[in-house]
Protein backbone atom coordinates (compact mmCIF):
# COMPACT_ATOMS: atom_id res chain seq x y z
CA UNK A 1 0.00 0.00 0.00
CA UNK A 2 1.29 3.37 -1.30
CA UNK A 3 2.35 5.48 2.03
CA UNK A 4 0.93 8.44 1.10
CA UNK A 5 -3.06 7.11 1.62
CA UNK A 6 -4.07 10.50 1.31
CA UNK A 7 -2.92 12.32 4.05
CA UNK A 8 -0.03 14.69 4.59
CA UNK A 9 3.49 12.36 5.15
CA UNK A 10 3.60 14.27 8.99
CA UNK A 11 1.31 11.92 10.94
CA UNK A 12 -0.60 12.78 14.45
CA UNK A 13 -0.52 16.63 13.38
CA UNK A 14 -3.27 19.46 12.24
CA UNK A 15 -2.75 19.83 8.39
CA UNK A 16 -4.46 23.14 6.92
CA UNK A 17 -8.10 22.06 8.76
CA UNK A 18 -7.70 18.64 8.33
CA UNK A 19 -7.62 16.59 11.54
CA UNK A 20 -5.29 13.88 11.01
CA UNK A 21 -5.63 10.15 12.44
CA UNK A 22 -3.58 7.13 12.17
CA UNK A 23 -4.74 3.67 12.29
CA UNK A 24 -7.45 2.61 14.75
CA UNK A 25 -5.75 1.46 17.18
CA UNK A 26 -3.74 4.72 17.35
CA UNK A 27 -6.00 7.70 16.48
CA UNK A 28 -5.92 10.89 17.45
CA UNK A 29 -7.23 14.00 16.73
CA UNK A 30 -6.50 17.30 17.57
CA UNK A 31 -8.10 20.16 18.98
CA UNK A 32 -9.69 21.50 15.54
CA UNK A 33 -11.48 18.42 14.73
CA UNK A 34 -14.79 20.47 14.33
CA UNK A 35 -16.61 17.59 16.78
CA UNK A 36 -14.99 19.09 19.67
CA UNK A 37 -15.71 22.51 18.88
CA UNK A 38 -18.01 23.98 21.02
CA UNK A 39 -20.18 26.17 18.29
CA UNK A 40 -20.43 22.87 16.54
CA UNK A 41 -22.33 21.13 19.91
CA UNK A 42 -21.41 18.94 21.98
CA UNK A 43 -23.11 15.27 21.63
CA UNK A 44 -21.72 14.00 25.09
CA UNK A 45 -24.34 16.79 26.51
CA UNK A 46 -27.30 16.21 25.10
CA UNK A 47 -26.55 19.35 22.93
CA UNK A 48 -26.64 18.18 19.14
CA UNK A 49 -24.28 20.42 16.31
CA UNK A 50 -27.98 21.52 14.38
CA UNK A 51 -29.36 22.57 17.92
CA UNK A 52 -27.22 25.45 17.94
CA UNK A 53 -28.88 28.93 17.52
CA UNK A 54 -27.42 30.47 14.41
CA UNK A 55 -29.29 33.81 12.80
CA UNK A 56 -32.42 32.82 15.15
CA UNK A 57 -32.38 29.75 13.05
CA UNK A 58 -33.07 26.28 14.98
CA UNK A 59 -32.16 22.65 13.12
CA UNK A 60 -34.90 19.83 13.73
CA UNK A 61 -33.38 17.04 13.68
CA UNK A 62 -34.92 13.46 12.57
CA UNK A 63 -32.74 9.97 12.26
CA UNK A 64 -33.09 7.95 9.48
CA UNK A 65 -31.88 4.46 10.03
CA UNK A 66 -29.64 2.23 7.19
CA UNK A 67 -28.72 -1.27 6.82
CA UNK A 68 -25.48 -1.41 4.17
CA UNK A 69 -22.21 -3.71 4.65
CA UNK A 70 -23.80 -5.60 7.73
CA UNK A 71 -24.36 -2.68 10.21
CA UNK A 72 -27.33 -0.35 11.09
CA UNK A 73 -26.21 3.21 10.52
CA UNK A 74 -28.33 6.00 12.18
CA UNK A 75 -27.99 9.51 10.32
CA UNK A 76 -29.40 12.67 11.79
CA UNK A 77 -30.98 14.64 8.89
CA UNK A 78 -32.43 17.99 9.05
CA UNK A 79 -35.08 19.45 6.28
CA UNK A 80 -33.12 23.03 7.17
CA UNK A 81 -30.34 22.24 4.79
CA UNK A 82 -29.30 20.37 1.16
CA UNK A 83 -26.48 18.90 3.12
CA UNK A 84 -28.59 17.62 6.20
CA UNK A 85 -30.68 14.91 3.75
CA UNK A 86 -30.25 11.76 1.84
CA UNK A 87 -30.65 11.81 -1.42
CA UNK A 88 -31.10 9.23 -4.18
CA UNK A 89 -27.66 9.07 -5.35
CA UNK A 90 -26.00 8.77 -2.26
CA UNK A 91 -28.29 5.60 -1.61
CA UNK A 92 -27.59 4.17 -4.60
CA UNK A 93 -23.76 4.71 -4.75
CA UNK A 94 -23.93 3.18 -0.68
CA UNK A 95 -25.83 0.14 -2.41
CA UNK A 96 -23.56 -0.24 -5.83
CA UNK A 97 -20.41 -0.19 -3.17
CA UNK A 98 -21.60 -2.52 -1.00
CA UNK A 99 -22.83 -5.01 -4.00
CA UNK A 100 -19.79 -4.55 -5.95
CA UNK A 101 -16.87 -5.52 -3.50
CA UNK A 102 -14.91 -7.13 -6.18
CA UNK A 103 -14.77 -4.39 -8.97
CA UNK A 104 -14.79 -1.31 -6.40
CA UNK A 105 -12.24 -3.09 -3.69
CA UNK A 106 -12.07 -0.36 -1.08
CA UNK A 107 -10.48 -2.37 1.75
CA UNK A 108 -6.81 -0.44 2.67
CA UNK A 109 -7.70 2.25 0.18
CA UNK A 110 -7.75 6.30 0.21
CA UNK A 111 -10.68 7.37 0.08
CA UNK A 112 -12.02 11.35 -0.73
CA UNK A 113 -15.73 12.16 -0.48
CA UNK A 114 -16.17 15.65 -2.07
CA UNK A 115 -19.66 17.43 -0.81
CA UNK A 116 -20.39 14.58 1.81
CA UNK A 117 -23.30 15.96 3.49
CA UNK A 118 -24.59 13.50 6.37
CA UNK A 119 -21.85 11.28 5.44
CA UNK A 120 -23.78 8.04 4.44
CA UNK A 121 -20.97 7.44 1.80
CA UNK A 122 -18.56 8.15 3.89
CA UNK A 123 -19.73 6.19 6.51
CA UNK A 124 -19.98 2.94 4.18
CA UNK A 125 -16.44 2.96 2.84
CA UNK A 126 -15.44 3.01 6.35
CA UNK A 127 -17.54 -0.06 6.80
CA UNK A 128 -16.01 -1.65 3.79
CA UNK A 129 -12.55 -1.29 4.51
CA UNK A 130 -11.15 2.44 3.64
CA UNK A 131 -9.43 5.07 4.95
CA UNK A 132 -11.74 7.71 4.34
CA UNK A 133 -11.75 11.82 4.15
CA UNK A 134 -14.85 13.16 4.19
CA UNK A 135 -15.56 17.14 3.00
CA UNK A 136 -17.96 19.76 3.07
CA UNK A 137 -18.63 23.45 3.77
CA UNK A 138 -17.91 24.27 7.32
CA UNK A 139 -21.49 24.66 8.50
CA UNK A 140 -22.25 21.39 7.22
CA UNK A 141 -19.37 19.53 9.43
CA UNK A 142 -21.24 19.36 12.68
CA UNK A 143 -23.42 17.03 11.68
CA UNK A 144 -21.40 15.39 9.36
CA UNK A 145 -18.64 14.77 11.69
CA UNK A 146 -21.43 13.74 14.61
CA UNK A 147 -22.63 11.31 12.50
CA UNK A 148 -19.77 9.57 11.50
CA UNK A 149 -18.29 9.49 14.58
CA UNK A 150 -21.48 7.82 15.67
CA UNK A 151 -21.48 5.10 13.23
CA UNK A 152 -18.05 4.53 12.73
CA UNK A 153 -16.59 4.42 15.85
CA UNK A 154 -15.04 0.86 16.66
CA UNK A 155 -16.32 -0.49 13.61
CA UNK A 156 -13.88 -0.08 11.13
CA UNK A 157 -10.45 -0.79 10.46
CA UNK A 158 -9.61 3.41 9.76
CA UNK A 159 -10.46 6.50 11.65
CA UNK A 160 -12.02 8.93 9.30
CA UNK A 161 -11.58 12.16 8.77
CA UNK A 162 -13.41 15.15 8.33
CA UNK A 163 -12.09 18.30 6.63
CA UNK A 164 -13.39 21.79 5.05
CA UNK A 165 -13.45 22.01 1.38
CA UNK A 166 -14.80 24.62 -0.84
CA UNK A 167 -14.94 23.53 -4.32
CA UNK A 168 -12.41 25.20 -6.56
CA UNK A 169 -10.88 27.48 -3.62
CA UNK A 170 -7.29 27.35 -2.77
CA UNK A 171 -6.86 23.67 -3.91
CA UNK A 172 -3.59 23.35 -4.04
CA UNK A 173 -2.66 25.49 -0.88
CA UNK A 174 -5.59 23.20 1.27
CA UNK A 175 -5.07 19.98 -0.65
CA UNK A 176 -1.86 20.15 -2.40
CA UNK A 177 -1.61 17.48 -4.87
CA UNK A 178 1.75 16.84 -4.24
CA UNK A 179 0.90 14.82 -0.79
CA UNK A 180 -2.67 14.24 -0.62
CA UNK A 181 -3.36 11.30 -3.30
CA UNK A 182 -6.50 9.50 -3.47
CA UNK A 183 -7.66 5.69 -4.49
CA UNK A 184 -10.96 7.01 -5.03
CA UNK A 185 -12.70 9.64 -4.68
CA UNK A 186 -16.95 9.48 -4.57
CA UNK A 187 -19.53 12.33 -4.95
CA UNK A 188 -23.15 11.71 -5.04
CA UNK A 189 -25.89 13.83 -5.99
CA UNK A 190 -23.37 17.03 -5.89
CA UNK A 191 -24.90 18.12 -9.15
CA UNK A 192 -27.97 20.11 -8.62
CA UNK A 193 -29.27 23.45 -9.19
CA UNK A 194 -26.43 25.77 -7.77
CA UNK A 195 -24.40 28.20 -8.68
CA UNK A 196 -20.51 26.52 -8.18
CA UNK A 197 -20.82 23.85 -11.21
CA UNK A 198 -17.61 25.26 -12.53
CA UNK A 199 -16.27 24.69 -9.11
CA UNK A 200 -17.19 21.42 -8.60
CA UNK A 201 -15.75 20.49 -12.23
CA UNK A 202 -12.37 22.27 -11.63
CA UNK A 203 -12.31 20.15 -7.92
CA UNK A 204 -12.81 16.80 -9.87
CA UNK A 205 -10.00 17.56 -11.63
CA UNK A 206 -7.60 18.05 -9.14
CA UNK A 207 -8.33 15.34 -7.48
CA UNK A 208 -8.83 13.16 -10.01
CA UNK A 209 -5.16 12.46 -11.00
CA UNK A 210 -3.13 9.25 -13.01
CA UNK A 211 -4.00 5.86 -10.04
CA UNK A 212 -6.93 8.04 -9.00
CA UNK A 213 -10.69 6.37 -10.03
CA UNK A 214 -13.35 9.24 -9.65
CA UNK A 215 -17.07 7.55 -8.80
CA UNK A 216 -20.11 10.29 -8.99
CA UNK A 217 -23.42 9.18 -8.64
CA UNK A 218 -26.25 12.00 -9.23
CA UNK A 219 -30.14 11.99 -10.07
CA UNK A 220 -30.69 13.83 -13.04
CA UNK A 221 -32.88 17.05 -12.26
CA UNK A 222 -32.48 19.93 -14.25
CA UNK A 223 -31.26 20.89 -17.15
CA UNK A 224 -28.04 22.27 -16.16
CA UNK A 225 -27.53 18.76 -14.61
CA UNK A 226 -27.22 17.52 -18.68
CA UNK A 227 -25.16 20.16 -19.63
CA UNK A 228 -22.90 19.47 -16.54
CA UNK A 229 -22.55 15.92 -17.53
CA UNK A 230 -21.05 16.69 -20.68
CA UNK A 231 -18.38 18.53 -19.38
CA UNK A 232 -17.63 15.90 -16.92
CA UNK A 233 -17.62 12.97 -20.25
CA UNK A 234 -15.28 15.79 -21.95
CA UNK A 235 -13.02 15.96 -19.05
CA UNK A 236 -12.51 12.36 -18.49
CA UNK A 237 -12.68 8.77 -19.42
CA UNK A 238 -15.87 7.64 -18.60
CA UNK A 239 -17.62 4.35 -17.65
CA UNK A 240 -21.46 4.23 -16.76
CA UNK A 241 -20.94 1.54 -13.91
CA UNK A 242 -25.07 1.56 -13.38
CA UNK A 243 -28.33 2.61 -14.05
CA UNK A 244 -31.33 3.15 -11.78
CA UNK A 245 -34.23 4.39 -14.35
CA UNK A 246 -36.85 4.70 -11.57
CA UNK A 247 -35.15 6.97 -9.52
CA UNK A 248 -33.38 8.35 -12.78
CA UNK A 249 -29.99 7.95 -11.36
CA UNK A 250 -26.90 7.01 -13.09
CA UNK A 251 -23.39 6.18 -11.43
CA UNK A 252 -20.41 7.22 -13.47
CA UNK A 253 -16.46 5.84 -13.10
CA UNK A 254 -14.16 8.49 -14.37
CA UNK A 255 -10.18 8.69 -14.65
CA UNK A 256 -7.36 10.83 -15.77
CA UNK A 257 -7.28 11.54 -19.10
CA UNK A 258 -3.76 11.17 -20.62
């Protein structure tokens, strides 16, 4: 296994807000991790990350409950927030993963989720083996990082981590390619009606170098969604790994193209 595994080569240490861990049996994090922040909550309390009071603006939570790679996983969702719900193509990448152990082998792998949301991808390539980094806005990490910690925690063979990415800021200052290197990097249902498309497109790239196997999953809504698409074909090499018609979703594998 390469040593890099997507993570700076200085171990046990804060890299540019990413909160590092080694194995399982030895992980740490450090003071930023954003789950021991105290504007982010603090679970141990009874005081959940979406409970907090921001612009006179209160998060109801509800749990939604998942069976994928053997476990039940419990995900807080909110209706306050795009990046508080499940959506259809992060169920279907969760199930294509989990039913396709042989061609997607994720066991000892790096692993990037880009726009991760409640972190039910994330959470299953834990659960299948990987060492995972999972990325969002910053409001958005609270409850991502509660609920991974929650379903992760002395279940899987990596601590994961959880780190602030804007799509198409600063890449190479925050992520440099030069040290973080992924085996694969997933995105589901990141393609919607917003306004950072080019971002997203210019983040895919960056991370999706030579050894690097991109996997994006998305429902198609819009038709900004098409257009988006055929940038992404144009960008890489593309394989349609599956199609769902009746939820209209289509999972794409995409690498470097020489």
């Amino acid at each position: 296994m390469d040593n890099y595994l997507g993570k700076p080569k200085i171990e046990g240490r804060a890299f540019i807000n990413v909160c590092l861990v080694t194995r399982k049996e030895d992980a740490r994090c450090e003071e930023e991790d954003v789950n021991e922040q105290d504007e982010d909550g603090d679970p141990s309390k009874g005081v959940w990350p979406w409970e907090v009071v921001e612009k006179k603006k209160i998060w109801e939570p509800n749990c939604e409950t998942f069976s994928f790679a053997g476990q039940e996983i419990n995900i807080k969702t909110s209706i306050d927030s795009f990046g508080a719900l499940i959506w259809p193509g992060a169920l279907a990448l969760c199930q294509y993963l989990e039913n396709n152990c042989e061609q997607i082998d994720l066991m000892d792998k790096a692993v990037l989720e880009i726009g991760a949301g409640t972190g039910l991808v994330s959470i299953v390539a834990c659960l299948l083996g990987a060492w995972v980094t999972a990325t969002d806005l910053p409001h958005i990490l609270g409850n991502l990082t509660y609920n991974i910690t929650r379903n992760t925690r002395g279940r899987c063979r990596y601590t994961p981590q959880v780190a602030n990415l804007a799509w198409g800021h600063d890449l190479q200052r925050t992520f440099p390619s030069s040290i973080f290197r992924y085996d694969y990097v997933l995105a589901a249902d990141v393609v919607y009606h917003h306004e950072c498309l080019d971002e997203l497109l210019v983040t895919m790239e960056h991370f999706c170098r030579p050894r690097t196997t991109l996997i994006w999953s998305n429902k198609v809504r819009f038709e900004s969604d098409q257009k988006f698409t055929e940038r992404f074909k144009n960008a890489f090499d593309i394989t349609v790994l599956a199609e769902i018609p009746q939820e209209q979703v289509t999972i794409y594998k995409a690498t470097f193209r020489m």
